[in-house]
C-alpha atoms as a PDB file:
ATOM      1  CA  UNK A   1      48.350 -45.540 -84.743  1.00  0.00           C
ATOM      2  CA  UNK A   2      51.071 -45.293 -86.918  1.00  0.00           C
ATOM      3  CA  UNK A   3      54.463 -47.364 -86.710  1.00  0.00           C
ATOM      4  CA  UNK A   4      57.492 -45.859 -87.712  1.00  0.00           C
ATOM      5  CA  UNK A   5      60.141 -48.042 -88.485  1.00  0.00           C
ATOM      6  CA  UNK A   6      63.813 -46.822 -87.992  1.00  0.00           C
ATOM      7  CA  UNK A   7      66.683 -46.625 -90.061  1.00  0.00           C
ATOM      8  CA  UNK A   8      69.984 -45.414 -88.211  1.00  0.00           C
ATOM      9  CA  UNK A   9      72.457 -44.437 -90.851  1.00  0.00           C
ATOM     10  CA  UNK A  10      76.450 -43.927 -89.890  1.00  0.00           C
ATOM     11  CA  UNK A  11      79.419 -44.305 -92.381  1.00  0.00           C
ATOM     12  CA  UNK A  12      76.234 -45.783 -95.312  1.00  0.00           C
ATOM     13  CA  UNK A  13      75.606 -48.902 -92.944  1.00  0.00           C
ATOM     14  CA  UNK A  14      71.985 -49.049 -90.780  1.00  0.00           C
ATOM     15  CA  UNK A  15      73.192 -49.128 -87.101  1.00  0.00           C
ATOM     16  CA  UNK A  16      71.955 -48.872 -83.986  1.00  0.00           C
ATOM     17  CA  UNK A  17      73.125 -47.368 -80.571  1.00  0.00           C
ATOM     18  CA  UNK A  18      72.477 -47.727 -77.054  1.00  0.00           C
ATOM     19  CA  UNK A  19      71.168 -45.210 -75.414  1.00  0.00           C
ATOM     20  CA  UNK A  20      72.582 -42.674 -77.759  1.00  0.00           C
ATOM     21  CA  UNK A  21      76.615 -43.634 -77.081  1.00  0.00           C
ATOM     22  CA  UNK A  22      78.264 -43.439 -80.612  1.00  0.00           C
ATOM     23  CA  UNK A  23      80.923 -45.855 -78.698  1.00  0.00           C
ATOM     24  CA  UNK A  24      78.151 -48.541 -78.326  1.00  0.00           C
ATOM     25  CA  UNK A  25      76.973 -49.253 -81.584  1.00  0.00           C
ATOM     26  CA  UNK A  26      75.886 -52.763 -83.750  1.00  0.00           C
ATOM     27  CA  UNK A  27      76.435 -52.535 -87.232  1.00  0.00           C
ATOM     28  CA  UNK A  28      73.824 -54.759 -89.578  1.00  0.00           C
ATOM     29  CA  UNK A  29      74.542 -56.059 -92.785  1.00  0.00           C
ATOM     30  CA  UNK A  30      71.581 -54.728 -94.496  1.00  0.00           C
ATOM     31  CA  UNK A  31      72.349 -51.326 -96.284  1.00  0.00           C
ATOM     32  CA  UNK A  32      69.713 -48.500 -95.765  1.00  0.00           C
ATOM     33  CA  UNK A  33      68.045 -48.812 -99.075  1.00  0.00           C
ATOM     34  CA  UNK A  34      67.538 -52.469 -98.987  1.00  0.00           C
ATOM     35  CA  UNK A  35      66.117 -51.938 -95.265  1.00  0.00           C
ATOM     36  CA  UNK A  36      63.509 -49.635 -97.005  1.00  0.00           C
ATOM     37  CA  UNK A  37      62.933 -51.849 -99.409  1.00  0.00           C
ATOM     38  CA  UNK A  38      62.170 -54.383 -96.860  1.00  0.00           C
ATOM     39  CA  UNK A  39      59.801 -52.192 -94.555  1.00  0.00           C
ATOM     40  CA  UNK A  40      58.109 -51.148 -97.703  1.00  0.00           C
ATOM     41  CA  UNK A  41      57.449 -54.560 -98.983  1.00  0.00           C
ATOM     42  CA  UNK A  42      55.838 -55.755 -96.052  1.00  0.00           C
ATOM     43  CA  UNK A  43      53.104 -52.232 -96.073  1.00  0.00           C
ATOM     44  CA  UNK A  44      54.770 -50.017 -93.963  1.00  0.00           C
ATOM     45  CA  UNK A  45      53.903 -46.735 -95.370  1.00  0.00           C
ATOM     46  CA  UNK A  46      56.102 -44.288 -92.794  1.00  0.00           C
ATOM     47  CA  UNK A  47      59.945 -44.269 -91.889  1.00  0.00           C
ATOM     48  CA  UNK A  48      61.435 -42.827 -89.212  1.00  0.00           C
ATOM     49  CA  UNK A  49      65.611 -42.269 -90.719  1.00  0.00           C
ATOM     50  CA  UNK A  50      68.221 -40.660 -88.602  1.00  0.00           C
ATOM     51  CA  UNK A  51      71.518 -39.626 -90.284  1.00  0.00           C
ATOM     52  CA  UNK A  52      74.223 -40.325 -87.010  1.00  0.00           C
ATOM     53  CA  UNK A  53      76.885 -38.567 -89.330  1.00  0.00           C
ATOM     54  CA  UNK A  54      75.013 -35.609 -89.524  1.00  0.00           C
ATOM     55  CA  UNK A  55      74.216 -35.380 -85.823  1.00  0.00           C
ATOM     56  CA  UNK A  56      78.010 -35.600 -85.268  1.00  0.00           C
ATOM     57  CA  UNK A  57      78.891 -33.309 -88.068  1.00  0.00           C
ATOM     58  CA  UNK A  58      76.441 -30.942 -88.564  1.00  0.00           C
ATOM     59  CA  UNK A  59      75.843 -31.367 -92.515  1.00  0.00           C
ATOM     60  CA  UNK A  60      73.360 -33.650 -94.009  1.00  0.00           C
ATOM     61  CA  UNK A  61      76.030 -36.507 -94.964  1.00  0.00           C
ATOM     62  CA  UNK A  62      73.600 -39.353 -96.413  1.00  0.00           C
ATOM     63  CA  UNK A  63      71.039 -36.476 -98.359  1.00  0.00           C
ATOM     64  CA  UNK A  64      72.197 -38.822-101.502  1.00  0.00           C
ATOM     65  CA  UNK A  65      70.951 -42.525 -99.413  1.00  0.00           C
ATOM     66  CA  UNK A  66      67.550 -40.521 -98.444  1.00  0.00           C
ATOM     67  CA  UNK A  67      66.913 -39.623-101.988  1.00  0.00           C
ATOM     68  CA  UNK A  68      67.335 -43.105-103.080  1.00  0.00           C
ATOM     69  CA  UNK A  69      64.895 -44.262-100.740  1.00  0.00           C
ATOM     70  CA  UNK A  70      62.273 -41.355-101.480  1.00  0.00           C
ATOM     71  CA  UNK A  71      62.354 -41.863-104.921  1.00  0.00           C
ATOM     72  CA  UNK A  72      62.841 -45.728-104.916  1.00  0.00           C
ATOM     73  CA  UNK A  73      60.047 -46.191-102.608  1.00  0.00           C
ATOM     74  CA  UNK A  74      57.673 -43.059-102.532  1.00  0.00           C
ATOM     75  CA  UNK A  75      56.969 -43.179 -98.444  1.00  0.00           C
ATOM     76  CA  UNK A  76      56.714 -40.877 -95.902  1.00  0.00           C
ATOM     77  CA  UNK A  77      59.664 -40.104 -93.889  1.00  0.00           C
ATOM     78  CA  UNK A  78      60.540 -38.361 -90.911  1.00  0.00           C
ATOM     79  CA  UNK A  79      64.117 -37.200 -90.703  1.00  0.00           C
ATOM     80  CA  UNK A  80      66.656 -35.605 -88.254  1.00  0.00           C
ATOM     81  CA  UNK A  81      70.182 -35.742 -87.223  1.00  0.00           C
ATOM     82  CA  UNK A  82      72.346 -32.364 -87.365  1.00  0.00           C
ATOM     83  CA  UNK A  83      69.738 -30.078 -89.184  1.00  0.00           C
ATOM     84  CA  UNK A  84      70.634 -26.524 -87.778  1.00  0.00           C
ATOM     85  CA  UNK A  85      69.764 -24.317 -90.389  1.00  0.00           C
ATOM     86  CA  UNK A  86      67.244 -23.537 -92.989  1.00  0.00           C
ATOM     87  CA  UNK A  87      69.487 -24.857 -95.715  1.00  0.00           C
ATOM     88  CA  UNK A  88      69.306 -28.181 -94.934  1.00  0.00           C
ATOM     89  CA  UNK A  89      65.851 -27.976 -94.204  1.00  0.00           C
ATOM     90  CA  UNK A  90      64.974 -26.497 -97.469  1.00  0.00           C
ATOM     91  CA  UNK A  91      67.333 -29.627 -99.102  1.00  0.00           C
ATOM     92  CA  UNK A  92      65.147 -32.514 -97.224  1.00  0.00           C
ATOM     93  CA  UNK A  93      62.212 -31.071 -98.393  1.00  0.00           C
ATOM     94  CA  UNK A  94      63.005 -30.478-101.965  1.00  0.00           C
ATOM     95  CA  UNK A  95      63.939 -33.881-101.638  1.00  0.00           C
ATOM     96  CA  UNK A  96      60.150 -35.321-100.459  1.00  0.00           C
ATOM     97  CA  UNK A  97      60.800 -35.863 -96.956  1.00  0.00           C
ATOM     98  CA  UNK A  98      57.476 -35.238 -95.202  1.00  0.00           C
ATOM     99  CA  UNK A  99      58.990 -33.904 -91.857  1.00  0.00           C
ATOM    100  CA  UNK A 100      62.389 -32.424 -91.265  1.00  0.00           C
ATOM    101  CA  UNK A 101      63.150 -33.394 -87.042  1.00  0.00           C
ATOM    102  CA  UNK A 102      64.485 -30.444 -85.574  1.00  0.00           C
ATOM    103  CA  UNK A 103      66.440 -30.759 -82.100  1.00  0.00           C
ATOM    104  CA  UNK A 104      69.623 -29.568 -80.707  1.00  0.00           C
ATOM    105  CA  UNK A 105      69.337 -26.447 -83.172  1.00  0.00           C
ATOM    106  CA  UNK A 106      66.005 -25.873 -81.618  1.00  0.00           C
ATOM    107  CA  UNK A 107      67.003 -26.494 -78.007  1.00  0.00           C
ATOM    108  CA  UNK A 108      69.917 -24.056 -78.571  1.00  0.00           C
ATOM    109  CA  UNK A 109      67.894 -21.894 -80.511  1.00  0.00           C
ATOM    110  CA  UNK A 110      63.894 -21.500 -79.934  1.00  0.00           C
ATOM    111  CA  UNK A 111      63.911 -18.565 -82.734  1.00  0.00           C
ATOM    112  CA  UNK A 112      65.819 -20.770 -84.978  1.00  0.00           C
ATOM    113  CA  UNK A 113      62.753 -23.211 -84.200  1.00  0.00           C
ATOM    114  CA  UNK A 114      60.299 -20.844 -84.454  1.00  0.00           C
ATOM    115  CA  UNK A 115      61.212 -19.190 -88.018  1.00  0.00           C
ATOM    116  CA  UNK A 116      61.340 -22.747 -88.836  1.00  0.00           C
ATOM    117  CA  UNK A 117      58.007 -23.589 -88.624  1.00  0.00           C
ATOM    118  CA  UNK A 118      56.737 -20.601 -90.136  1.00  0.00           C
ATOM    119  CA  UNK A 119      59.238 -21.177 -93.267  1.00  0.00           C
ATOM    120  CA  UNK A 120      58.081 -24.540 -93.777  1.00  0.00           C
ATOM    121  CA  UNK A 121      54.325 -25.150 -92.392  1.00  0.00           C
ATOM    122  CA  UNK A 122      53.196 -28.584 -91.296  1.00  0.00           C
ATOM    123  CA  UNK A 123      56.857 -30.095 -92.046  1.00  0.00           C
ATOM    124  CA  UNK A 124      59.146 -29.112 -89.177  1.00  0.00           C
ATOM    125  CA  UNK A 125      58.865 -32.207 -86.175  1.00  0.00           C
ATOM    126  CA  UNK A 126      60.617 -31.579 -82.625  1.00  0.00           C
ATOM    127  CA  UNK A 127      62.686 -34.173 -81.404  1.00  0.00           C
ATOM    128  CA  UNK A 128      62.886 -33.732 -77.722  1.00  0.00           C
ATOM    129  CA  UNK A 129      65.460 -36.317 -76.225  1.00  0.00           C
ATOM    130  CA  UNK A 130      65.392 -36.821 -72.451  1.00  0.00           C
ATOM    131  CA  UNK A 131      67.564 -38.064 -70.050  1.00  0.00           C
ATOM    132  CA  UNK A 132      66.399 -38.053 -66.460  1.00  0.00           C
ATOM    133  CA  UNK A 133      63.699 -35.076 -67.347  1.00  0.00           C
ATOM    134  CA  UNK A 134      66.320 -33.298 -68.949  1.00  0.00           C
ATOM    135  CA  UNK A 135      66.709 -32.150 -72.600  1.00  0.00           C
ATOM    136  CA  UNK A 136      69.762 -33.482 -74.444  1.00  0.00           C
ATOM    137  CA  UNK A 137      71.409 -32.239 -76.760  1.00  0.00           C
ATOM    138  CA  UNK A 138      74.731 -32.673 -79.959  1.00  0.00           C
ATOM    139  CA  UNK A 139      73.956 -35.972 -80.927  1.00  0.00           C
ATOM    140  CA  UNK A 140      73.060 -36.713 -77.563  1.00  0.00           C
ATOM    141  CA  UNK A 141      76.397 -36.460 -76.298  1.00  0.00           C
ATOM    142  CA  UNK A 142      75.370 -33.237 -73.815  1.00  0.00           C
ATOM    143  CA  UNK A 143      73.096 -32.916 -71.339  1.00  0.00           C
ATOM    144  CA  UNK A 144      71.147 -29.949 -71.064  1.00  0.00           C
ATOM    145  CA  UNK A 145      70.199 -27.767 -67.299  1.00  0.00           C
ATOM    146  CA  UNK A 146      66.448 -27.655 -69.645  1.00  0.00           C
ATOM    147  CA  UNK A 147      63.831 -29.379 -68.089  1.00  0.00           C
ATOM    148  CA  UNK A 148      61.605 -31.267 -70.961  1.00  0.00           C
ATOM    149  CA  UNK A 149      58.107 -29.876 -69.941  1.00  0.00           C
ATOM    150  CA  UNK A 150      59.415 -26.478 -69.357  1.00  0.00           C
ATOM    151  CA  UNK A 151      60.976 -26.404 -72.577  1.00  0.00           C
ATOM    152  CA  UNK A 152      57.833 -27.425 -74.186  1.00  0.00           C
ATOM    153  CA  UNK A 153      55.720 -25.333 -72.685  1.00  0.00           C
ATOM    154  CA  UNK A 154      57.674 -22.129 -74.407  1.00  0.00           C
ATOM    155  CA  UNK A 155      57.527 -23.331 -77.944  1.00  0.00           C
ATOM    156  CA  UNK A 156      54.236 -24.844 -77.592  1.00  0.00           C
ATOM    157  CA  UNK A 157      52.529 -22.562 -79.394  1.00  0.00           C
ATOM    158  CA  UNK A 158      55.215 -22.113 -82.507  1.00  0.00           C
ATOM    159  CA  UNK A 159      53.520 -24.450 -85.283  1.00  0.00           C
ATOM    160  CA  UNK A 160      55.500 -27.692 -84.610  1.00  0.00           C
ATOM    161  CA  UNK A 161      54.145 -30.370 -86.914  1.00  0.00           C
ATOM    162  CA  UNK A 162      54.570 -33.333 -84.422  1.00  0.00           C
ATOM    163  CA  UNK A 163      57.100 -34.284 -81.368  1.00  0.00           C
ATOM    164  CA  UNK A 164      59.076 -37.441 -81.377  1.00  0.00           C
ATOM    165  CA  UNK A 165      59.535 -37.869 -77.732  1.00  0.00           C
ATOM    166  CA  UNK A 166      62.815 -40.525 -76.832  1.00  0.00           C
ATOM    167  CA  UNK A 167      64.015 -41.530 -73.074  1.00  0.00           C
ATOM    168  CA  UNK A 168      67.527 -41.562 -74.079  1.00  0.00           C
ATOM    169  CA  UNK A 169      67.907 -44.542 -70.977  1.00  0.00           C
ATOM    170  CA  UNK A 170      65.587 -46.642 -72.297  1.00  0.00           C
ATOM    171  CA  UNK A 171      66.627 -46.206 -76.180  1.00  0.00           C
ATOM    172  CA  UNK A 172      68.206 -48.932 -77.875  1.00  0.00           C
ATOM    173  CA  UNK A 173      67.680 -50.854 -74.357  1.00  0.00           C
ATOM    174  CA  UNK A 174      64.800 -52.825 -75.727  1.00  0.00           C
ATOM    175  CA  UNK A 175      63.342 -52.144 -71.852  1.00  0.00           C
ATOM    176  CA  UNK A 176      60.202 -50.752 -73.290  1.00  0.00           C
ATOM    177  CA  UNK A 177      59.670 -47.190 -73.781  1.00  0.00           C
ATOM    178  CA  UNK A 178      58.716 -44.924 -71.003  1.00  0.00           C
ATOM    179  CA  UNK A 179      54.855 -44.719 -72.018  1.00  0.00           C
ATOM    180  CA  UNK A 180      54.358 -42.750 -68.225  1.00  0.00           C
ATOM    181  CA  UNK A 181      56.605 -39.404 -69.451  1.00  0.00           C
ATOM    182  CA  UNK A 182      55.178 -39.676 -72.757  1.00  0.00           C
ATOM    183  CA  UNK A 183      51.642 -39.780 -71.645  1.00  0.00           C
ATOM    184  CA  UNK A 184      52.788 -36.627 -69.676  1.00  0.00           C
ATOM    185  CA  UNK A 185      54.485 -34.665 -72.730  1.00  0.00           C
ATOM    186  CA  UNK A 186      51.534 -35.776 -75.006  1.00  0.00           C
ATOM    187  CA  UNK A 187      48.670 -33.766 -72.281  1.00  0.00           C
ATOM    188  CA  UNK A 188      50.969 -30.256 -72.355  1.00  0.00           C
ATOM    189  CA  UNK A 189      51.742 -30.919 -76.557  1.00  0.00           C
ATOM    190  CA  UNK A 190      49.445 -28.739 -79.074  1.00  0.00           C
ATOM    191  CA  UNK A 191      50.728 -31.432 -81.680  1.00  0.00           C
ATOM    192  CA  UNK A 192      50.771 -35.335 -81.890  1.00  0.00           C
ATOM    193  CA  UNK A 193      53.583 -36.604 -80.530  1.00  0.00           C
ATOM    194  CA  UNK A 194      55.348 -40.348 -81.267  1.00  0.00           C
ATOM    195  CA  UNK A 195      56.663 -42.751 -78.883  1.00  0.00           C
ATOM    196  CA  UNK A 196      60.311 -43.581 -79.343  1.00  0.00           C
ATOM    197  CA  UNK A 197      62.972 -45.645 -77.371  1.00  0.00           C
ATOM    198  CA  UNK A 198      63.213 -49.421 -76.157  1.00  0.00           C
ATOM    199  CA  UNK A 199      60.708 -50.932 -77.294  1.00  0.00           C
ATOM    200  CA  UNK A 200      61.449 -54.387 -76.538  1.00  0.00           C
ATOM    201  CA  UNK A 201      58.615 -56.692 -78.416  1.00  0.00           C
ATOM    202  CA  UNK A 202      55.069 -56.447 -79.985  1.00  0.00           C
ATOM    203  CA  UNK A 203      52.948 -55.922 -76.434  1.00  0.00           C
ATOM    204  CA  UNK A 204      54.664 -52.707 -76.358  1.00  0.00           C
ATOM    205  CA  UNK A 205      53.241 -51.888 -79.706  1.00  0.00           C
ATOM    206  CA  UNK A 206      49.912 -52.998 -78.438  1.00  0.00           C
ATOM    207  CA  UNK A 207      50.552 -50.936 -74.882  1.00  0.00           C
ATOM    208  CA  UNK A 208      50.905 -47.653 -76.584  1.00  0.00           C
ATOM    209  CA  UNK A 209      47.498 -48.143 -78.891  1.00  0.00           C
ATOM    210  CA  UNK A 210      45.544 -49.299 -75.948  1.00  0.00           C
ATOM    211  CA  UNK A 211      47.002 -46.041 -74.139  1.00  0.00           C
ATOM    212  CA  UNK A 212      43.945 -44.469 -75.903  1.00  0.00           C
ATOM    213  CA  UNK A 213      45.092 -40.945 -76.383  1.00  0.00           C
ATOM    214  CA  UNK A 214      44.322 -39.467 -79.268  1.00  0.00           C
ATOM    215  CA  UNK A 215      47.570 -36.994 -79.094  1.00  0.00           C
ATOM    216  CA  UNK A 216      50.027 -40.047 -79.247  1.00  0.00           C
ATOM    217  CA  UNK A 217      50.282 -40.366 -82.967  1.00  0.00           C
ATOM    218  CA  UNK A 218      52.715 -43.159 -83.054  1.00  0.00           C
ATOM    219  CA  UNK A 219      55.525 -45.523 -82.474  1.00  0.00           C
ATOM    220  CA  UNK A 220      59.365 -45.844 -83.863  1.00  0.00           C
ATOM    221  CA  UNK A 221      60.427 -49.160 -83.667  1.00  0.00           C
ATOM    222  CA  UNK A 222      63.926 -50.223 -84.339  1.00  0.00           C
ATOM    223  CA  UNK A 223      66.408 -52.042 -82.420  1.00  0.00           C
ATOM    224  CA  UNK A 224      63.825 -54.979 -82.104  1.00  0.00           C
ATOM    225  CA  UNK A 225      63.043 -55.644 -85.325  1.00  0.00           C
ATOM    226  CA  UNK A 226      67.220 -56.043 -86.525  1.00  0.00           C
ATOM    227  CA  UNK A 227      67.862 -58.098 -83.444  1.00  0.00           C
ATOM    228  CA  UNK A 228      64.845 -60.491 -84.439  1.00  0.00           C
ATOM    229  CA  UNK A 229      62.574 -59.687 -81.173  1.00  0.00           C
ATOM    230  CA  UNK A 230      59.611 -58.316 -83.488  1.00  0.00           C
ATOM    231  CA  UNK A 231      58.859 -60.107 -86.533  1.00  0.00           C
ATOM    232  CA  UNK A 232      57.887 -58.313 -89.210  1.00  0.00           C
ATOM    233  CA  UNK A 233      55.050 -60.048 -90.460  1.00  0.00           C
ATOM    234  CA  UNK A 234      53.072 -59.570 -86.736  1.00  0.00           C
ATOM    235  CA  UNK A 235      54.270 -55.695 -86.689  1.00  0.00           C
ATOM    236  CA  UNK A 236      52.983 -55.559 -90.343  1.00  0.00           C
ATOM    237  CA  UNK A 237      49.536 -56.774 -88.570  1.00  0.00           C
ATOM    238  CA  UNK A 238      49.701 -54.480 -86.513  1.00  0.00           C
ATOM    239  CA  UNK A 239      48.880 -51.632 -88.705  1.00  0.00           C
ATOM    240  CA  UNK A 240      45.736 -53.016 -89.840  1.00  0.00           C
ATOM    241  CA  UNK A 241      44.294 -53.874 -86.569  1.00  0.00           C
END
């Protein structure tokens, strides 16, 4: 299984939020690239980065951060946060990031999605944010009337690389993620999907790779490691074992 680690970026500092409220944010003292560094150092050879002021905005605001870590550190990221057009997507790319995470573009939009993945093969994710079984959407400051599975079941069969699946209430939470509606979205996906929001400590990490389906590709962990509740060193084990 592979773990993700997260970087949050918002005005060039890593944060993170709870439950998706831009009001309810911790700021760390560790810049992006030296968190990069860091997860790179101890083997972690994916990265899970989501640029806040592009979710807000619309434009990808911290393209020039990304590039430092792509080049710096040559590992394979997943990225989202106010793509909506194939622009950005083709600038990501070009970049090196390995998959571009489309979302409220591709809620709003399902042709937008679909031309997507057909433009760029094997390289456009789905980030499907949940709140209550319900799709969210703008940075995750609107809720949707789209139920998740519904949704899903439409664009199933457009080419999506992978699915990043995130209960909204549990993210940031550290309450453990919600492996039961995962388990649920990862039986109706055609593609892997990852497991993202609250995880809370390492059992979680060993939860979702004793789940023992072959569909759930992965793990984002964040919150826990910058607040000390996973160590580094045991998540690092983690990938070997």
């Amino acid at each position: 299984m592979k773990i993700f680690p997260a970087i949050d970026i918002k005005d060039k500092k890593c944060v993170r939020l709870i439950k998706g409220d831009f009001e309810n944010k911790t700021e760390y003292e560790m810049s992006p690239i030296d968190q990069a560094e860091k997860y790179k150092d101890y083997g972690f050879k994916n990265l899970h980065i989501v640029d806040l002021d592009g979710a807000l905005t619309g434009e990808p605001i911290n393209i020039d951060i990304i590039k430092d870590i792509l080049v710096k550190f040559e590992m394979k990221i997943e990225l989202g946060g106010g793509v909506r057009n194939f622009e950005t997507i083709l600038k990501y790319i070009d970049a090196g990031v390995d998959k571009v995470i489309l979302g409220s573009a591709a809620i709003n939009d399902i042709n937008f999605l679909e031309e997507a993945c057909k433009k760029f093969p094997n390289q456009i994710a789905l980030g499907l944010d949940a709140k209550d079984g319900h799709l969210a959407i703008s940075g995750w400051t609107e809720d949707s009337d789209r139920l998740t599975t519904e949704y899903l079941k439409k664009v199933n069969d457009y080419g999506i690389s992978r699915i990043i699946y995130t209960d909204i209430n549990r993210d940031g939470t550290k309450q453990s993620p919600n492996f039961q509606e995962t388990q649920k979205i990862a039986e109706i996906s055609n593609c892997p999907v990852i497991v993202s929001g609250g995880v809370s400590s390492i059992n979680d990490i060993k939860k979702a790779k004793e789940l023992n389906n072959k569909n759930i590709e992965g793990i984002i962990v964040g919150k826990a490691i910058y607040d000390g509740d996973i160590n580094l060193d045991e998540l690092a084990r983690e990938l070997d074992a």
